[in-house]
Protein backbone atom coordinates (compact mmCIF):
# COMPACT_ATOMS: atom_id res chain seq x y z
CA UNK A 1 5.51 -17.26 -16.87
CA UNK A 2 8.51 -14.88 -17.37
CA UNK A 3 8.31 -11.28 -15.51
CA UNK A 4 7.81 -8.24 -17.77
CA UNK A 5 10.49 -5.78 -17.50
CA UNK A 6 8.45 -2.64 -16.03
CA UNK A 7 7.28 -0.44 -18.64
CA UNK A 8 8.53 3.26 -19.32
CA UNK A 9 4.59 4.06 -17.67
CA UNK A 10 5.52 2.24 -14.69
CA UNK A 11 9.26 3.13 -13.94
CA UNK A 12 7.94 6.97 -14.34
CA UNK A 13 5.56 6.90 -11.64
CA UNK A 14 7.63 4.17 -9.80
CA UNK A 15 10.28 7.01 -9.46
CA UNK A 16 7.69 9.79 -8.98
CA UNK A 17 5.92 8.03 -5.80
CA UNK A 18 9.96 7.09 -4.33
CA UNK A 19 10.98 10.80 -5.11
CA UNK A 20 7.99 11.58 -2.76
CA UNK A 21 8.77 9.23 -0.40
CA UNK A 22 11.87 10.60 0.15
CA UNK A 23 10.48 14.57 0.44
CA UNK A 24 8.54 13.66 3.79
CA UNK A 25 9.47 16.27 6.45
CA UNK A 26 8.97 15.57 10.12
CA UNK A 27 8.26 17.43 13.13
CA UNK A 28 11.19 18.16 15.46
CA UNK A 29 9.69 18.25 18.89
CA UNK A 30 11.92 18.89 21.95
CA UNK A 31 11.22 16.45 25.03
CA UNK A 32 10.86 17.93 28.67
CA UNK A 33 12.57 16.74 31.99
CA UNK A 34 10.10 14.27 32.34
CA UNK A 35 10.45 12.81 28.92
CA UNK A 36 7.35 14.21 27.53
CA UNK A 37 7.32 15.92 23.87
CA UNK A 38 7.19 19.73 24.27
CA UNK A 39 3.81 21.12 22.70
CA UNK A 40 4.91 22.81 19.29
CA UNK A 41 4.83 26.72 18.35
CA UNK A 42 1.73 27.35 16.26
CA UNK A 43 4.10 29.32 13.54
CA UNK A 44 5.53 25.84 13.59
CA UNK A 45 2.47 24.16 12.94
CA UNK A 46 2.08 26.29 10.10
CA UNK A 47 5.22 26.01 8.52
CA UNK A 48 5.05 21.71 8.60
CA UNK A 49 1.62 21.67 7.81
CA UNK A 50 1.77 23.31 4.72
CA UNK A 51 4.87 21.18 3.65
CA UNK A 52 3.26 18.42 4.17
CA UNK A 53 0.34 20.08 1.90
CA UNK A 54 2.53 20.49 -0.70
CA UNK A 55 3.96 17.01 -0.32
CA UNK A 56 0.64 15.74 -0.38
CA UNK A 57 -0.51 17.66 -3.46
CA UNK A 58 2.83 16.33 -5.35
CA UNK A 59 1.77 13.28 -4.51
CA UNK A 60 -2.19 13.48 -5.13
CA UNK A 61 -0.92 14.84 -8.56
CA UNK A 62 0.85 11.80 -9.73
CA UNK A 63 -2.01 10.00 -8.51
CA UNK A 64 -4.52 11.32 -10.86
CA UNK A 65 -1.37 10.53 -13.53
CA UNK A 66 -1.58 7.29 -12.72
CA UNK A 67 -5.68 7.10 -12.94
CA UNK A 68 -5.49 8.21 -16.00
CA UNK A 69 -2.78 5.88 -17.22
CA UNK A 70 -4.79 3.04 -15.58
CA UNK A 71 -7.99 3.53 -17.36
CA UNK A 72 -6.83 4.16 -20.60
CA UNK A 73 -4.73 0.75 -20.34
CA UNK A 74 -7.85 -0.65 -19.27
CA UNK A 75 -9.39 0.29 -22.44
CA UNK A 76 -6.58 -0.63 -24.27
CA UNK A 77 -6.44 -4.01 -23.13
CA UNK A 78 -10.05 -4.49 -23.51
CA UNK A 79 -9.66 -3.84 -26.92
CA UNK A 80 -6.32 -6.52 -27.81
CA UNK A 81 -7.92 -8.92 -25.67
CA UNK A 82 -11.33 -9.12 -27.84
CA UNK A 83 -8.67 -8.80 -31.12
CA UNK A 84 -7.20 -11.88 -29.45
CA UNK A 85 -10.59 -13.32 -29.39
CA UNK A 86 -11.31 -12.64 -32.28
CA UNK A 87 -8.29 -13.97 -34.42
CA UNK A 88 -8.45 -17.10 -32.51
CA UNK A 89 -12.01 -17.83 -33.83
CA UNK A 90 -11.12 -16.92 -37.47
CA UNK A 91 -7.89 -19.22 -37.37
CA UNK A 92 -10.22 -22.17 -35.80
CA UNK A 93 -12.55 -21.29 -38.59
CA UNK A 94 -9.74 -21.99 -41.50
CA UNK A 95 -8.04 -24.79 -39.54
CA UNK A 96 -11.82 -26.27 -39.74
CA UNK A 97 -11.82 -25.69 -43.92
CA UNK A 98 -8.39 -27.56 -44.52
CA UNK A 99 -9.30 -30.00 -42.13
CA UNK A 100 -12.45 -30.64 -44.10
CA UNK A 101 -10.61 -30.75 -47.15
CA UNK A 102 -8.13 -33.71 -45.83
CA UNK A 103 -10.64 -35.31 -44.81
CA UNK A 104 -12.27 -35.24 -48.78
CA UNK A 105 -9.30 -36.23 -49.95
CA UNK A 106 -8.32 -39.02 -47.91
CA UNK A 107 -12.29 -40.36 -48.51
CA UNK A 108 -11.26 -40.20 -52.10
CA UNK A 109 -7.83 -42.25 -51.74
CA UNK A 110 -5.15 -40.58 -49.88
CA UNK A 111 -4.07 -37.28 -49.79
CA UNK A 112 -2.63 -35.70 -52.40
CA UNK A 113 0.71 -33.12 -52.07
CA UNK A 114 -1.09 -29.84 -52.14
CA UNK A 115 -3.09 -31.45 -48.87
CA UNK A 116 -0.05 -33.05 -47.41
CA UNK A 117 1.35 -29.82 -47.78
CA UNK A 118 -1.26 -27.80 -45.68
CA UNK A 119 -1.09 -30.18 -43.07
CA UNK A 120 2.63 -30.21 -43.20
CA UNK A 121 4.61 -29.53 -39.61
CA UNK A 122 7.33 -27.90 -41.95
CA UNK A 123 5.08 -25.47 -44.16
CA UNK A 124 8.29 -23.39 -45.12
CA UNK A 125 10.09 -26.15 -46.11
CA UNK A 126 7.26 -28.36 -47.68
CA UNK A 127 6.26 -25.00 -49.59
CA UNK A 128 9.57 -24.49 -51.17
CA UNK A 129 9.16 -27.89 -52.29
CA UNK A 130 5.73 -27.32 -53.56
CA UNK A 131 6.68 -24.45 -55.85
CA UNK A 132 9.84 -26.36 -57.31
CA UNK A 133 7.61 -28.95 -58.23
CA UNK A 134 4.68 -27.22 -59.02
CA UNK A 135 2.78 -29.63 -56.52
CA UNK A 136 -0.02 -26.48 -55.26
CA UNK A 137 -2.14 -24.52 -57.06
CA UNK A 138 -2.02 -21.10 -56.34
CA UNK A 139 -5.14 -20.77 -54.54
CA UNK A 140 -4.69 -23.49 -51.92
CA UNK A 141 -1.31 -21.89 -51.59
CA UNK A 142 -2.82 -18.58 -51.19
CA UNK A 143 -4.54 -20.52 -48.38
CA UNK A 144 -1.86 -21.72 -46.35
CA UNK A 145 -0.50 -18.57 -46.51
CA UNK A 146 -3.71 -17.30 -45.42
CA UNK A 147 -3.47 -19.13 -42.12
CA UNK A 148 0.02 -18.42 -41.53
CA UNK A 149 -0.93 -15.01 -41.39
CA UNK A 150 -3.53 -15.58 -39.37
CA UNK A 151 -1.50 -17.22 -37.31
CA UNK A 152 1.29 -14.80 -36.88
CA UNK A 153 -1.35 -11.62 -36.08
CA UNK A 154 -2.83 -13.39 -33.13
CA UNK A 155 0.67 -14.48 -31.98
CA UNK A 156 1.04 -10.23 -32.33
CA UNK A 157 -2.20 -9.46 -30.60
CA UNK A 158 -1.04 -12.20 -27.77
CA UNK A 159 1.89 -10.39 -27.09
CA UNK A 160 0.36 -6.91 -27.09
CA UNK A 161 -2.06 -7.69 -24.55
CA UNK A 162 0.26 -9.13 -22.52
CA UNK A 163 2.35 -5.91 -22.49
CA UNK A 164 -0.47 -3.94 -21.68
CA UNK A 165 -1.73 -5.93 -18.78
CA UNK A 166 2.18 -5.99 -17.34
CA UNK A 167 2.14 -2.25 -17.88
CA UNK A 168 -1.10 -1.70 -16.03
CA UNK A 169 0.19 -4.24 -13.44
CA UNK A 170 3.00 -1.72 -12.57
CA UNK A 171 0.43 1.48 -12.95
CA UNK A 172 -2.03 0.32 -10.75
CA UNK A 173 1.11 -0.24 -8.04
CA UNK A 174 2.47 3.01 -8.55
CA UNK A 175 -1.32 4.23 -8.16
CA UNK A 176 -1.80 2.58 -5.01
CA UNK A 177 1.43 3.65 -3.61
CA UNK A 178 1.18 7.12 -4.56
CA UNK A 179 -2.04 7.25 -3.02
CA UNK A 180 -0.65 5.70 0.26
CA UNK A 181 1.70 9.42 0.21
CA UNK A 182 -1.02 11.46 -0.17
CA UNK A 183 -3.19 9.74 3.02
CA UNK A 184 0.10 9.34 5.11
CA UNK A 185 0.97 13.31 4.88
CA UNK A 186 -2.54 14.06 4.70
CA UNK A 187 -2.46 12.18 8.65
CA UNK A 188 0.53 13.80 9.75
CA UNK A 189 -0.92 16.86 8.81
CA UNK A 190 -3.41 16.30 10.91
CA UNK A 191 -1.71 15.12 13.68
CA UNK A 192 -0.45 18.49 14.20
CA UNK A 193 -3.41 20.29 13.44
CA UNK A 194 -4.48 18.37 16.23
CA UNK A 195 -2.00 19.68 18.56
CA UNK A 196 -3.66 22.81 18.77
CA UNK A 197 -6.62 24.04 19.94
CA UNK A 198 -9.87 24.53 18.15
CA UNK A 199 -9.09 28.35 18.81
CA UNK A 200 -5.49 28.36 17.29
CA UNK A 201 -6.73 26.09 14.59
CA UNK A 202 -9.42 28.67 13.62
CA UNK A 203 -7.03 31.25 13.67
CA UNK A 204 -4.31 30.00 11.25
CA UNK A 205 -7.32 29.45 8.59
CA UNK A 206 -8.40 33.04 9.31
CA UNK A 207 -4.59 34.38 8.83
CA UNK A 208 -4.23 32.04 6.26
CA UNK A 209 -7.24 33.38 3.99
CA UNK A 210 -6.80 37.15 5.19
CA UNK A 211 -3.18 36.61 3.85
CA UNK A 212 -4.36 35.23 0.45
CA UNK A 213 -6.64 38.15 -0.47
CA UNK A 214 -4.27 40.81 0.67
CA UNK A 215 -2.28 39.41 -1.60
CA UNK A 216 -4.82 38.71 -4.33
CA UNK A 217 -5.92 42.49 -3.94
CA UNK A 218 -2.81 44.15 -2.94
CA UNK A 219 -3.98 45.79 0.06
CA UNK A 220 -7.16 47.23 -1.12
CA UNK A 221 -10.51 46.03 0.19
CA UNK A 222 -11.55 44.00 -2.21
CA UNK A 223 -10.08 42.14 -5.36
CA UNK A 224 -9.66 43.69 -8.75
CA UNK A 225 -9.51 42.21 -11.63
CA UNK A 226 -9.12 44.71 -14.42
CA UNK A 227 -10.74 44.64 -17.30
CA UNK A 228 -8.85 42.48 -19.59
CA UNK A 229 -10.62 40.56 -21.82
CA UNK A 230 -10.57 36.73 -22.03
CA UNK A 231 -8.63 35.35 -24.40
CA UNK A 232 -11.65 33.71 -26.28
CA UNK A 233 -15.36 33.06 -26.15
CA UNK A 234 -14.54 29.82 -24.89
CA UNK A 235 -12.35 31.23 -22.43
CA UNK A 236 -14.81 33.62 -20.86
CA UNK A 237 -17.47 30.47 -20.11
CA UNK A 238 -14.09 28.72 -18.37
CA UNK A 239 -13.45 31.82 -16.39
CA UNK A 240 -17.52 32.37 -15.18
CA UNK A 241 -17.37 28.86 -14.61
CA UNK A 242 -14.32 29.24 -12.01
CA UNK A 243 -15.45 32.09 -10.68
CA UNK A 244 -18.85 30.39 -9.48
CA UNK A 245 -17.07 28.00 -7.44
CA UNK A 246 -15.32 30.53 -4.71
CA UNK A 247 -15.66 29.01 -1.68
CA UNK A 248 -15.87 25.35 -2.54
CA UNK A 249 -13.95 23.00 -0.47
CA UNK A 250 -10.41 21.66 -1.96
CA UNK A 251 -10.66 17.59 -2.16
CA UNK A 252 -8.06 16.25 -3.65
CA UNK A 253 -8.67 13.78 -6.44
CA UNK A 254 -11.87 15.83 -7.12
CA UNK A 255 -13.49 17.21 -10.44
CA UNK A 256 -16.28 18.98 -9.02
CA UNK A 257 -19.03 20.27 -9.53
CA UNK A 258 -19.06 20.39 -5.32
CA UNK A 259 -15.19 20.37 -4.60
CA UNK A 260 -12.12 20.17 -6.60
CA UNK A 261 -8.40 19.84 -6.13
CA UNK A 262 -6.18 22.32 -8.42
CA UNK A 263 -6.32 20.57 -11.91
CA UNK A 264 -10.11 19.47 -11.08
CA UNK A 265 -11.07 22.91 -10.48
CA UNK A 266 -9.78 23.88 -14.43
CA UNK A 267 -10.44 20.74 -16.00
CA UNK A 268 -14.24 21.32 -14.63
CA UNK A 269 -14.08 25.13 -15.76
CA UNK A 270 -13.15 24.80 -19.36
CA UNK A 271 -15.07 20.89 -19.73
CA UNK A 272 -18.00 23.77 -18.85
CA UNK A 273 -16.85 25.71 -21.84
CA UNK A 274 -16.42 22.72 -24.17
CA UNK A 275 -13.04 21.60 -23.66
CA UNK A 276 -11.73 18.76 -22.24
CA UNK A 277 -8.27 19.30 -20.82
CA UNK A 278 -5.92 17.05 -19.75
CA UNK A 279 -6.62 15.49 -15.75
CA UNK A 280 -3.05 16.91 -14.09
CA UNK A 281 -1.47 20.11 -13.39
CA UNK A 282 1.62 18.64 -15.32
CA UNK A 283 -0.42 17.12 -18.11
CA UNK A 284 -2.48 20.76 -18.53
CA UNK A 285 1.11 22.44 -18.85
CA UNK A 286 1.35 20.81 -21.82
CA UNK A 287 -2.53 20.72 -22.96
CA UNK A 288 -1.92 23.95 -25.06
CA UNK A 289 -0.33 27.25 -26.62
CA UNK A 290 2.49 28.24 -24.50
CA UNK A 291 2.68 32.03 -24.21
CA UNK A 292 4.61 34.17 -21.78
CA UNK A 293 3.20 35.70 -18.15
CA UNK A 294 2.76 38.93 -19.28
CA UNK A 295 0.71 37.76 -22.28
CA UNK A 296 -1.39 36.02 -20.04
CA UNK A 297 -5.54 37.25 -20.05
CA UNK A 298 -8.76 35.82 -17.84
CA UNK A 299 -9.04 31.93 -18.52
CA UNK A 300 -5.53 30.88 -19.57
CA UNK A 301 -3.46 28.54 -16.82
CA UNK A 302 -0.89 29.15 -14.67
CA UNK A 303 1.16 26.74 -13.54
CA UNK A 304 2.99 26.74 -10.79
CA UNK A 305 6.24 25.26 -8.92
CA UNK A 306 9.31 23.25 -11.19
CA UNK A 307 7.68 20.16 -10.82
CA UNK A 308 4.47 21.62 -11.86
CA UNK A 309 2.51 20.37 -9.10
CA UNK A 310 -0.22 23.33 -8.82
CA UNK A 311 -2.23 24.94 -11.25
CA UNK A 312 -5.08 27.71 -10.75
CA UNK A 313 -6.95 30.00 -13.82
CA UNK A 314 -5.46 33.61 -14.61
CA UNK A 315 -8.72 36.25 -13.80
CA UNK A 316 -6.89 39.09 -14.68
CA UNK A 317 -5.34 41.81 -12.72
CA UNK A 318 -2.29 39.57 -11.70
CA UNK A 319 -4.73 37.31 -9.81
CA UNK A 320 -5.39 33.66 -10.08
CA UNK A 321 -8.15 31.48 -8.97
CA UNK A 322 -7.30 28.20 -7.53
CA UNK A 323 -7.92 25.02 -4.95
CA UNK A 324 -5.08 26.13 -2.69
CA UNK A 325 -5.18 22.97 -0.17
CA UNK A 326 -7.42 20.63 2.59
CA UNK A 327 -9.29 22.96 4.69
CA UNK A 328 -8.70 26.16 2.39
CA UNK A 329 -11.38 26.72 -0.38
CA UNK A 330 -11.76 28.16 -4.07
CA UNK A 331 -10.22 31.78 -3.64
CA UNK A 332 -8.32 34.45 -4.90
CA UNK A 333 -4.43 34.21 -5.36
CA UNK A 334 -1.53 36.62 -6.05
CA UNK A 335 -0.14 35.53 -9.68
CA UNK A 336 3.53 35.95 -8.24
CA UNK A 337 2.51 34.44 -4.91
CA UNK A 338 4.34 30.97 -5.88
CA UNK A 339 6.96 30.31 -8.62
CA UNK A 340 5.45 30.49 -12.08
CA UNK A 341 6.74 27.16 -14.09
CA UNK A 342 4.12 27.86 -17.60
CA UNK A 343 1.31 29.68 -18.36
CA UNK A 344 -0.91 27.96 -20.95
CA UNK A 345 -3.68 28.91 -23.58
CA UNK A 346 -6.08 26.44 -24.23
């Protein structure tokens, strides 16, 4: 059988997972006399292992992308596949009528022209014929044509499902690849986590969540959120929903309700509230009414980074709540903490 070029699906994530291939940073470590590596700075710990965070969220990201993609060409296949089915039986079904009719006619003394012409390898041409000569009627005409038709739709549905299952054939690759990044960085990560102590380690989660609500609260004591109003009814449930979570562990690939990764934590929020957004950060950028930052009120998203690889819930004040990373949970963020790429209404 003749290879499928890869679909538009496929090529996307094909260059997604080889874009993140190529953003993998390593750890420069400095050998001593005695050719053993040097033990690495813990600032330097920090700084690889959340770039190797990010990578892995990137990656996670397309991931989900890909889920999606897979399941609803599942579906879709499904679907052509009992069409197929389907068409096959019908056009068995009228090949089984004209064959009864031959055989009536040939019990009665040969076949006549309207019969031969039904049975004809040359339809087309025999037809053409036929009319000239006024050989059919126009209802066993109407019948041929009837299983030419036939005919040609299940040649259709043939060929559709056979697109689809190429196209999942190169989405489920991309999947498994892209899931490969996310468990590779997610290792090297760590790796050097592991080079430190259990004290050290403890300490760059402490600085790292005493960091994220001075931010979040600008140097007060606690985290205010003003008193904006959300942006709907709807919008408040999404909001209360988000809020309950603070403190659940980030998992990526996860919708909740126990742990989430960015987009799970606001596709959970607002499926809470009724709506059900799209699965990725970069999908939800597009999942409703684009407005500007300072427009933004308590439930809309913001998305962050160019490639629109994070996403967390505006709660007012010039906060966000999000799933920063592994080992971080549900918090508080500064709105101008990361680059702003869209902020969406949904």
């Amino acid at each position: 059988m003749a290879s499928t070029p890869p679909s538009g699906t496929a090529r996307r994530f094909a260059r997604v997972v080889a874009v993140t291939a190529a953003a993998t940073t390593v750890l420069a470590m400095t050998a001593s006399a005695h050719g053993a590596p040097a033990r690495p700075e813990k600032k330097d710990v920090k700084a690889q292992v959340d770039q190797l965070y990010a990578e892995a969220e990137q990656a996670s990201e397309k991931s989900n992308a890909a889920e999606e993609a897979a399941k609803r060409l599942e579906a879709e296949a499904g679907t052509l596949q009992q069409q197929v089915a389907q068409a096959q039986e019908t056009l068995n079904r009228m090949r089984s009528n004209l064959a009864t009719v031959a055989a009536a006619e040939y019990r009665s003394g040969g076949l006549d022209p309207t019969v031969q012409l039904m049975l004809s390898s040359d339809p087309a041409g025999y037809l053409a014929r036929a009319r000239t000569l006024a050989q059919a009627d126009e209802q066993q005409v109407a019948t041929l044509h009837g299983v030419r038709e036939q005919q040609r739709r299940l040649d259709q549905r043939r060929d559709e499902a056979s697109g689809k299952l190429a196209e999942l054939e190169g989405v489920r690759s991309a999947l498994a690849e892209a899931k490969q990044q996310v468990q590779q960085r997610l290792k090297s990560a760590q790796a050097l986590l592991d080079s430190l102590t259990a004290a050290e380690r403890a300490q760059l989660q402490a600085q790292d969540e005493r960091e994220a609500h001075e931010r979040a609260a600008r140097g007060a004591d606690r985290v205010d959120l003003g008193n904006q109003p959300p942006s709907s009814d709807r919008a408040a449930v999404a909001v209360a929903a988000a809020l309950s979570k603070l403190g659940s562990p980030y998992v990526y690939g996860s919708t909740g309700p126990g742990t989430f990764d960015c987009s799970g934590l606001m596709y959970w929020s607002w499926q809470q509230a009724g709506v059900s957004l799209p699965r990725t950060s970069q999908a939800q950028a597009f999942g409703g009414q684009r407005i500007s930052l300072s427009e933004a009120r308590p439930g809309d998203l913001v998305i962050f980074f160019h490639d629109m690889h994070h996403v967390g819930m505006y709660a007012g004040g010039g906060t966000v709540i999000h799933a920063p990373y592994p080992g971080a949970r549900v918090r508080y963020e500064s709105v101008s903490a990361m680059p702003v790429a869209a902020v969406v209404r949904p």
